[in-house]
Structures are given as structure tokens and as C-alpha cells.
C-alpha atoms as a PDB file:
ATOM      1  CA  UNK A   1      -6.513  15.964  46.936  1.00  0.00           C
ATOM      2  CA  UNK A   2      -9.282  13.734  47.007  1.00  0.00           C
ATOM      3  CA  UNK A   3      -9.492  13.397  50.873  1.00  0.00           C
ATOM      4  CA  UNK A   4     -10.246  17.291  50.636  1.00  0.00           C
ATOM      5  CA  UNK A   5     -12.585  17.446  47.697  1.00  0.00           C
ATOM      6  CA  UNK A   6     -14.676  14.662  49.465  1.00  0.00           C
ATOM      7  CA  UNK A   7     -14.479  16.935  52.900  1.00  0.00           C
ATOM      8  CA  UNK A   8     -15.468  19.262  51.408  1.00  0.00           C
ATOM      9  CA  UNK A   9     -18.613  17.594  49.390  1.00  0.00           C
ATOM     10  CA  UNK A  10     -19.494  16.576  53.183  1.00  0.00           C
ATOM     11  CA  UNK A  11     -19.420  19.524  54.121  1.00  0.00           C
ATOM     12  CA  UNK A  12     -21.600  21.275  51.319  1.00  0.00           C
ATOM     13  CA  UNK A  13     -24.108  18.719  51.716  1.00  0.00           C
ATOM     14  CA  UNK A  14     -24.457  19.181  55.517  1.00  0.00           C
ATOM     15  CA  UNK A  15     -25.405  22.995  54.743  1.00  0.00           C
ATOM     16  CA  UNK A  16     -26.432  23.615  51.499  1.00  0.00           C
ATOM     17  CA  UNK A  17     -30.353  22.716  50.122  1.00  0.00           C
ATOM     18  CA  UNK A  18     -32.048  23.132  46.973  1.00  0.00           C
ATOM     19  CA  UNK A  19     -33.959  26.293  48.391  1.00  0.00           C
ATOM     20  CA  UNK A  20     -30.206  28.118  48.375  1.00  0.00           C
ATOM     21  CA  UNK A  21     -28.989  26.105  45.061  1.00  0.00           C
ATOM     22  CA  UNK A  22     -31.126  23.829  42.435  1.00  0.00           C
ATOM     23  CA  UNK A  23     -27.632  22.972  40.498  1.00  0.00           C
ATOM     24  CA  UNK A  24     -24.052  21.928  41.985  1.00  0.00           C
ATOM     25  CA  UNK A  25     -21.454  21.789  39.079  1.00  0.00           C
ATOM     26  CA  UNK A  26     -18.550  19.567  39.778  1.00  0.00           C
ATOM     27  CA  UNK A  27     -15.082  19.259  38.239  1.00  0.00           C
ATOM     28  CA  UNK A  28     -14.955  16.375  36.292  1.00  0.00           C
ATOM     29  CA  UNK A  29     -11.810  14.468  37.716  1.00  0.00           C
ATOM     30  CA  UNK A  30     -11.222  11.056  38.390  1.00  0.00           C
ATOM     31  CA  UNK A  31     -12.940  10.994  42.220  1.00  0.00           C
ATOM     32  CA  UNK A  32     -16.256  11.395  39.961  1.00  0.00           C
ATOM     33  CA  UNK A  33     -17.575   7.835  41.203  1.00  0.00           C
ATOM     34  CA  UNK A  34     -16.579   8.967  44.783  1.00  0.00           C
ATOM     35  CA  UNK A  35     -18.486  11.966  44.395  1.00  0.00           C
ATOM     36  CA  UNK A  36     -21.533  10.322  43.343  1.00  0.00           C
ATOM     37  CA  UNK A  37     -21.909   8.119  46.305  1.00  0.00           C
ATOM     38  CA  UNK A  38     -21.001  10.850  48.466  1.00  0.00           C
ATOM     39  CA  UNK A  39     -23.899  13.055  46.848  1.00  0.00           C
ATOM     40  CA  UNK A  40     -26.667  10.167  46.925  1.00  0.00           C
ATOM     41  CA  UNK A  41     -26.047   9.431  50.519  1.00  0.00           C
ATOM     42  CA  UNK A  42     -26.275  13.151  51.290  1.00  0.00           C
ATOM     43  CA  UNK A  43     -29.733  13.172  49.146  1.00  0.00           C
ATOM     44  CA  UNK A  44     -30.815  10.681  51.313  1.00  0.00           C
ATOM     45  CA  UNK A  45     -30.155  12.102  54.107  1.00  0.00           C
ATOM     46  CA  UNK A  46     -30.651  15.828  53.197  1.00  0.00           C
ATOM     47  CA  UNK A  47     -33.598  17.169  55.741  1.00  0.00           C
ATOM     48  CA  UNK A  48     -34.505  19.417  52.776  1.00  0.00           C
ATOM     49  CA  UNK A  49     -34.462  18.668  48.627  1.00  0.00           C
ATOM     50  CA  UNK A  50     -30.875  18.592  47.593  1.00  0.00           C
ATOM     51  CA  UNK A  51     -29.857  20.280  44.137  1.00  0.00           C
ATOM     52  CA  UNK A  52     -29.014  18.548  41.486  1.00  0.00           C
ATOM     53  CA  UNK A  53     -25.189  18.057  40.072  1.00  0.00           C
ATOM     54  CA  UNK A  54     -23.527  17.545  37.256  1.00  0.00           C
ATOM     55  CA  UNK A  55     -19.701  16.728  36.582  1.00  0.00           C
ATOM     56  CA  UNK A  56     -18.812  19.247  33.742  1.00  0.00           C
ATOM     57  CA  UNK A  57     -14.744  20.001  32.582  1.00  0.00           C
ATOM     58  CA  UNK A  58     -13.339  23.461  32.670  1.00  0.00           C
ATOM     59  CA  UNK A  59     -14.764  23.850  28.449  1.00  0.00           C
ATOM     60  CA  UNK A  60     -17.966  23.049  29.236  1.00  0.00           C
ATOM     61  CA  UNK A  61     -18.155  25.622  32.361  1.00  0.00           C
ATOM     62  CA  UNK A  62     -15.373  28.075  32.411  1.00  0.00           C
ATOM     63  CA  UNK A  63     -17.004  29.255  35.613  1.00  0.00           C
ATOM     64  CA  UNK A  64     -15.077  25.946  37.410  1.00  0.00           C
ATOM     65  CA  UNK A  65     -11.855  28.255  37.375  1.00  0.00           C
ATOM     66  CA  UNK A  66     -13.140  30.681  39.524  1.00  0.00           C
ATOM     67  CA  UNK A  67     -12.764  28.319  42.503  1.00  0.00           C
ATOM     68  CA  UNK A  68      -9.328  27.867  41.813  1.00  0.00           C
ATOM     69  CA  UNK A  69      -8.946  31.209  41.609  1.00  0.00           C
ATOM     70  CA  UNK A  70     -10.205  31.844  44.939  1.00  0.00           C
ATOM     71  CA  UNK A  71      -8.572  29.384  46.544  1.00  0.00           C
ATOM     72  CA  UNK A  72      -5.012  30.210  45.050  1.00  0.00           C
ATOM     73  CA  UNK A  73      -5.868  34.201  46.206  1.00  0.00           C
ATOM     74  CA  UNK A  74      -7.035  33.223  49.697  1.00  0.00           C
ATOM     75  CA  UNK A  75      -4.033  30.780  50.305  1.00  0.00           C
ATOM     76  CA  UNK A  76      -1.586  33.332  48.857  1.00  0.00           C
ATOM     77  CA  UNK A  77      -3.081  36.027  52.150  1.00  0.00           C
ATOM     78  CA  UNK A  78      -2.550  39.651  52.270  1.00  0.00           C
ATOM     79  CA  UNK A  79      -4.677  42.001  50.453  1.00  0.00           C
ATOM     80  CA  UNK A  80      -6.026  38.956  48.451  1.00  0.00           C
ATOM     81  CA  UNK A  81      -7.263  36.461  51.714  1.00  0.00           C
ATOM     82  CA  UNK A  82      -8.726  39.814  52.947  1.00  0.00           C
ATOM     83  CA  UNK A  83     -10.437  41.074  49.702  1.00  0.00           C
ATOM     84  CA  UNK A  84     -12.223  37.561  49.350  1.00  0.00           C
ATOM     85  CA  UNK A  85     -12.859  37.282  53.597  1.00  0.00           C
ATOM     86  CA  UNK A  86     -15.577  39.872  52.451  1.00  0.00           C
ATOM     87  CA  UNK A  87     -17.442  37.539  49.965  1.00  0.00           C
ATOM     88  CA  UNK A  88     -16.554  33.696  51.478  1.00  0.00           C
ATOM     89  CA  UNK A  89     -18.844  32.592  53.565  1.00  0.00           C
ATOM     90  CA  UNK A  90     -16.797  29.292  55.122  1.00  0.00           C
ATOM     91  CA  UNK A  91     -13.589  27.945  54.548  1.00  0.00           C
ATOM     92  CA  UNK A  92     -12.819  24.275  54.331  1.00  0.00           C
ATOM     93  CA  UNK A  93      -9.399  23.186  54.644  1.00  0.00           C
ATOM     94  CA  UNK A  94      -7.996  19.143  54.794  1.00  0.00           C
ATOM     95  CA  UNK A  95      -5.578  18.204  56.798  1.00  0.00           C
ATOM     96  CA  UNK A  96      -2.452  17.185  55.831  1.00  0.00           C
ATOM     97  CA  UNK A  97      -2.033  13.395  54.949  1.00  0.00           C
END
């Protein structure tokens, strides 16, 4: 899991800027250190300004669950992978360890 949560941190911070976003909210989970240094090197690098983040748990933003949500709909396929085709804009997937 953390090989594809720090993909896909790469990944956001290779396309997203703070003109699109001015706050990234983070699950707060145990690769939180990871994430850091994976954030400040993409601030540094960043052509743009990149948002700002925060590590928050599920109480603090209930919002969180919608990603799990979307990712347990769009992995399930059928109606639901087609229903949220319409509103994702890229999907990241790891490869298998």
C-alpha cells in the first residue's frame, strides 16, 4: 500500500499546482514521514507554487472517505467504473509487488 500511495503522491505533484488546488488533505497513516519528503521535494521542484497539505484522520475530514469510495466503485466495474469514468480525470494504479 505504501508503494501506491507514494506513486501516486508522484504523480499528483507532477500535475497538480496551487492555481488548480491551494490545500491537499492527506490520510493520516503511518507513511506520513514518507509523504512529507515526497511533498517537499515536489515543492522544490514544482515549476508553479504547490498547495499546501495537511495529514488529517477520517474525524477530522470525513471527506477522506470519499476516495475510498471511489476507488472501491471503480475497482468493483460495471455501472459503477462507468458512472465515475464521467467525473475521474486519471487513474493511478501500482503494480503488484
Amino acid at each position: 500500500m505504501l508503494k501506491a500511495r507514494l506513486g501516486t503522491l508522484k504523480a499528483l505533484s507532477e500535475e497538480i499546482s496551487a492555481d488548480e488546488c491551494n490545500l491537499m488533505v492527506l490520510e493520516n497513516i503511518s507513511s506520513d514521514l514518507a509523504d512529507r519528503r515526497l511533498l517537499r521535494e515536489a515543492v522544490k521542484t514544482s515549476p508553479g507554487s504547490f498547495p499546501e497539505f495537511r495529514h488529517l484522520t477520517y474525524s477530522q475530514e470525513p471527506l477522506l472517505q470519499l476516495a475510498d469510495i471511489a476507488a472501491w466503485s471503480y475497482g468493483r466495474g460495471g455501472t459503477w467504473q462507468h458512472e465515475l469514468e464521467q467525473v475521474i480525470r486519471t487513474v493511478i494504479s501500482a503494480e503488484p509487488s
